[in-house]
C-alpha atoms as a PDB file:
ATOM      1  CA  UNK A   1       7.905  -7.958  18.228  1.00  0.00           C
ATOM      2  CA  UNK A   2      10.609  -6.599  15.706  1.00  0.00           C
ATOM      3  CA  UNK A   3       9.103  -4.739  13.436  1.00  0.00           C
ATOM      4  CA  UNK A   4      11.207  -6.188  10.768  1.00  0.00           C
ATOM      5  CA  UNK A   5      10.206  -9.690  11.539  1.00  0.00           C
ATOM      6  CA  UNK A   6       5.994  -9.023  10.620  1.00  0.00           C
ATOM      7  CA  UNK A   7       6.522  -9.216   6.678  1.00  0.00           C
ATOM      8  CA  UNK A   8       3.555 -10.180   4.422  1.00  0.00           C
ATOM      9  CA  UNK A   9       2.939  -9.268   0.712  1.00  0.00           C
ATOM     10  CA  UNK A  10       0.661  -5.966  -0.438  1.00  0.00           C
ATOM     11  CA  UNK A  11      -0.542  -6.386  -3.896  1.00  0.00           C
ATOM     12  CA  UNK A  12      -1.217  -3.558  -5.369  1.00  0.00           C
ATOM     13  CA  UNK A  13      -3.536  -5.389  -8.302  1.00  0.00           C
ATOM     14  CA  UNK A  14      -5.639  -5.991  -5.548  1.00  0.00           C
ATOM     15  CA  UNK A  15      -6.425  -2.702  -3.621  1.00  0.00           C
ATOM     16  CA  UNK A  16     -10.150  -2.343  -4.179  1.00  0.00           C
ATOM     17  CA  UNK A  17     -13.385  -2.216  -2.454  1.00  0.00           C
ATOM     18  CA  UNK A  18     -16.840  -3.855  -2.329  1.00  0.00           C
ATOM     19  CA  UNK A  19     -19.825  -1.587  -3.892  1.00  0.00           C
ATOM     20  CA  UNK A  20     -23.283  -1.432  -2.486  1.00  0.00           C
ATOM     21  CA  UNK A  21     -24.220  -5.101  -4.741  1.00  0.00           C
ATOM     22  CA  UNK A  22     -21.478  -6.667  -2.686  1.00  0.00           C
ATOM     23  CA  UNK A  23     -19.109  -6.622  -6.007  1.00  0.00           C
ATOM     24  CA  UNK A  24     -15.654  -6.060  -5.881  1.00  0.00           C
ATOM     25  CA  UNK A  25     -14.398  -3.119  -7.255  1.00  0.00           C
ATOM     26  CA  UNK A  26     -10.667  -2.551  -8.437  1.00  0.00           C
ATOM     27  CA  UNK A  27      -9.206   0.353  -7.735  1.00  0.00           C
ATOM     28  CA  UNK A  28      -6.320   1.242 -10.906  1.00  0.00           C
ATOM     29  CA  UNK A  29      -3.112   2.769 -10.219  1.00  0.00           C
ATOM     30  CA  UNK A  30      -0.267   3.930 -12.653  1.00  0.00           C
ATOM     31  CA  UNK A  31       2.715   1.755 -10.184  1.00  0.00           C
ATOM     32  CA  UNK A  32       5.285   3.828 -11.219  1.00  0.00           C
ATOM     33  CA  UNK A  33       3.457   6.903 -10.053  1.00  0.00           C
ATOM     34  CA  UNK A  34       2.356   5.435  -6.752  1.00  0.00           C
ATOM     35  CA  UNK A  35       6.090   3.933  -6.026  1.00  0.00           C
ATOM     36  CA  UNK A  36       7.776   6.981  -7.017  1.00  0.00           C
ATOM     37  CA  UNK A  37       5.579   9.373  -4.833  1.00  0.00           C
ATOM     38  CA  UNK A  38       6.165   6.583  -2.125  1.00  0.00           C
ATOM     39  CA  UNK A  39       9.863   6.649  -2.937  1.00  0.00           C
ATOM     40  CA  UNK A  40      10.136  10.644  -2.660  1.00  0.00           C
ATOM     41  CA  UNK A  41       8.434  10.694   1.026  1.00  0.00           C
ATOM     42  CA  UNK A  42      10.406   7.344   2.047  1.00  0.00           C
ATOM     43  CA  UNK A  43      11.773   7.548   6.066  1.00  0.00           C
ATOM     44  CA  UNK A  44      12.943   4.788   5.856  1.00  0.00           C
ATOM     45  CA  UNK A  45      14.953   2.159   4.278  1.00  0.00           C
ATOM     46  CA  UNK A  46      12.500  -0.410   4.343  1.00  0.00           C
ATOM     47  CA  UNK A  47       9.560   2.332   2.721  1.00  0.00           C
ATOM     48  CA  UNK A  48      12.345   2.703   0.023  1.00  0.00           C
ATOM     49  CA  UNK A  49      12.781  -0.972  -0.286  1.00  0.00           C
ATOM     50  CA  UNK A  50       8.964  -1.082  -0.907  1.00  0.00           C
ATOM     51  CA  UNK A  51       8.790   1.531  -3.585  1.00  0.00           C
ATOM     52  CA  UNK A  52      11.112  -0.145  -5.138  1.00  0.00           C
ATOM     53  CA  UNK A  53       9.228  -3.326  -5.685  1.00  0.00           C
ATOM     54  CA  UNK A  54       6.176  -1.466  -6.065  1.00  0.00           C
ATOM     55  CA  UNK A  55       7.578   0.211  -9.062  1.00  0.00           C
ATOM     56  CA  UNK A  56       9.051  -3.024 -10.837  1.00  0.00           C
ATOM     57  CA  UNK A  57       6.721  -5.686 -10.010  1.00  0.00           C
ATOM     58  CA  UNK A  58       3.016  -3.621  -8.452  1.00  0.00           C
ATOM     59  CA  UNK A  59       4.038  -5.444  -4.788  1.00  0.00           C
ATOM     60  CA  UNK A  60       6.236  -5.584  -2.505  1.00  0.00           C
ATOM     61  CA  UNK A  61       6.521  -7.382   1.068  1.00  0.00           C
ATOM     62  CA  UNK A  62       5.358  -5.032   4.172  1.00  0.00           C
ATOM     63  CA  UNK A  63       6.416  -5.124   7.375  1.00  0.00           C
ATOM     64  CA  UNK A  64       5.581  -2.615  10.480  1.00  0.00           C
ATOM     65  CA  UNK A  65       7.633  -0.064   9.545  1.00  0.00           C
ATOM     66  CA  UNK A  66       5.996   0.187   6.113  1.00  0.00           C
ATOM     67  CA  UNK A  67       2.571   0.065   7.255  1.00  0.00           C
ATOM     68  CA  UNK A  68       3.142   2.852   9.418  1.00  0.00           C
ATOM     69  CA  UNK A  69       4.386   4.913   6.973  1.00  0.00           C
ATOM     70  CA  UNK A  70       2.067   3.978   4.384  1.00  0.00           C
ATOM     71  CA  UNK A  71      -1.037   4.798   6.508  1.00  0.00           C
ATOM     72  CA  UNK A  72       0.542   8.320   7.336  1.00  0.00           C
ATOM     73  CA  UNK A  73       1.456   8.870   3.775  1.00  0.00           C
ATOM     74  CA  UNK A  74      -1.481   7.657   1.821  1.00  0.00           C
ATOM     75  CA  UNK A  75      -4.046  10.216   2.638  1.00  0.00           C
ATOM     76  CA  UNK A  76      -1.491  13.322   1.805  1.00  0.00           C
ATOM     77  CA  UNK A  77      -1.158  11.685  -1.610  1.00  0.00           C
ATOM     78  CA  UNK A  78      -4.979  10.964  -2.342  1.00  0.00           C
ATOM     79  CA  UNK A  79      -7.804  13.339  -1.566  1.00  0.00           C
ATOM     80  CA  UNK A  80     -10.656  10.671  -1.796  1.00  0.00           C
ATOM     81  CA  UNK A  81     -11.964   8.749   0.989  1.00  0.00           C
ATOM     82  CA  UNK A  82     -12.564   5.641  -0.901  1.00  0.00           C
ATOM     83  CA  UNK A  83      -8.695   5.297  -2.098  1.00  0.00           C
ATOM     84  CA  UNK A  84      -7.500   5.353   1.284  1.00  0.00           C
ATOM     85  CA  UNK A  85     -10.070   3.288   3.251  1.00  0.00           C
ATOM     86  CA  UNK A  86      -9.182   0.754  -0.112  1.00  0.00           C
ATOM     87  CA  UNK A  87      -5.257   0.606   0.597  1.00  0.00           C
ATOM     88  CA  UNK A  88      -5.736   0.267   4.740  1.00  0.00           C
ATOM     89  CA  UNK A  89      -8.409  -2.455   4.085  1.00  0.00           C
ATOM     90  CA  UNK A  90      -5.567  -4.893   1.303  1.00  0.00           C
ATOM     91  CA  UNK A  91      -2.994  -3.856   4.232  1.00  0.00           C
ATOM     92  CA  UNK A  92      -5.539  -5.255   6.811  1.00  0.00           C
ATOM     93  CA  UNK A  93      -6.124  -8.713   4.498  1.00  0.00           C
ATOM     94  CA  UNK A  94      -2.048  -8.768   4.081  1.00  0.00           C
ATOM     95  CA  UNK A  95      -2.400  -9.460   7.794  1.00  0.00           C
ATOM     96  CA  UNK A  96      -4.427 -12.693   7.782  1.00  0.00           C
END
């Protein structure tokens, strides 16, 4: 499959996780941070596509390419388990 062709939409108002009552928990970012730190480790167009709408709107569409990159990227930008496991769980629910 093209790798350009599998697009669906991240939401970055909705990265989060469920706590031990079953609740779901929000995780906050500052969008212009996260899009700008994806923006400065962007390889490729596509990533840089995505920051872009990250930083304007807090989502952007994801495709292959940018779900690669994200899951390399995200856990040299954020030290704590729970952000990362957060982001690759809403890019696992883009999916369905």
């Amino acid at each position: 499959m093209n790798k350009k062709n599998n697009k669906r939409m991240f939401d970055l108002k909705e990265v989060g996780f469920r706590n031990l009552d079953d609740q779901f928990v929000a995780i906050t970012f500052d969008q212009k941070d996260f899009a700008n730190a994806l923006f400065n480790n962007a390889q490729s167009i596509d990533m840089d596509d995505f920051a872009r709408s990250i930083y304007q709107n807090g989502k952007g569409e994801i495709n292959d390419q940018v779900e690669m990159e994200l899951l390399n990227l995200v856990p040299t930008l954020y030290s704590s388990y729970r952000i990362v496991a957060a982001i690759r769980e809403s890019i696992e629910r883009s999916k369905k």
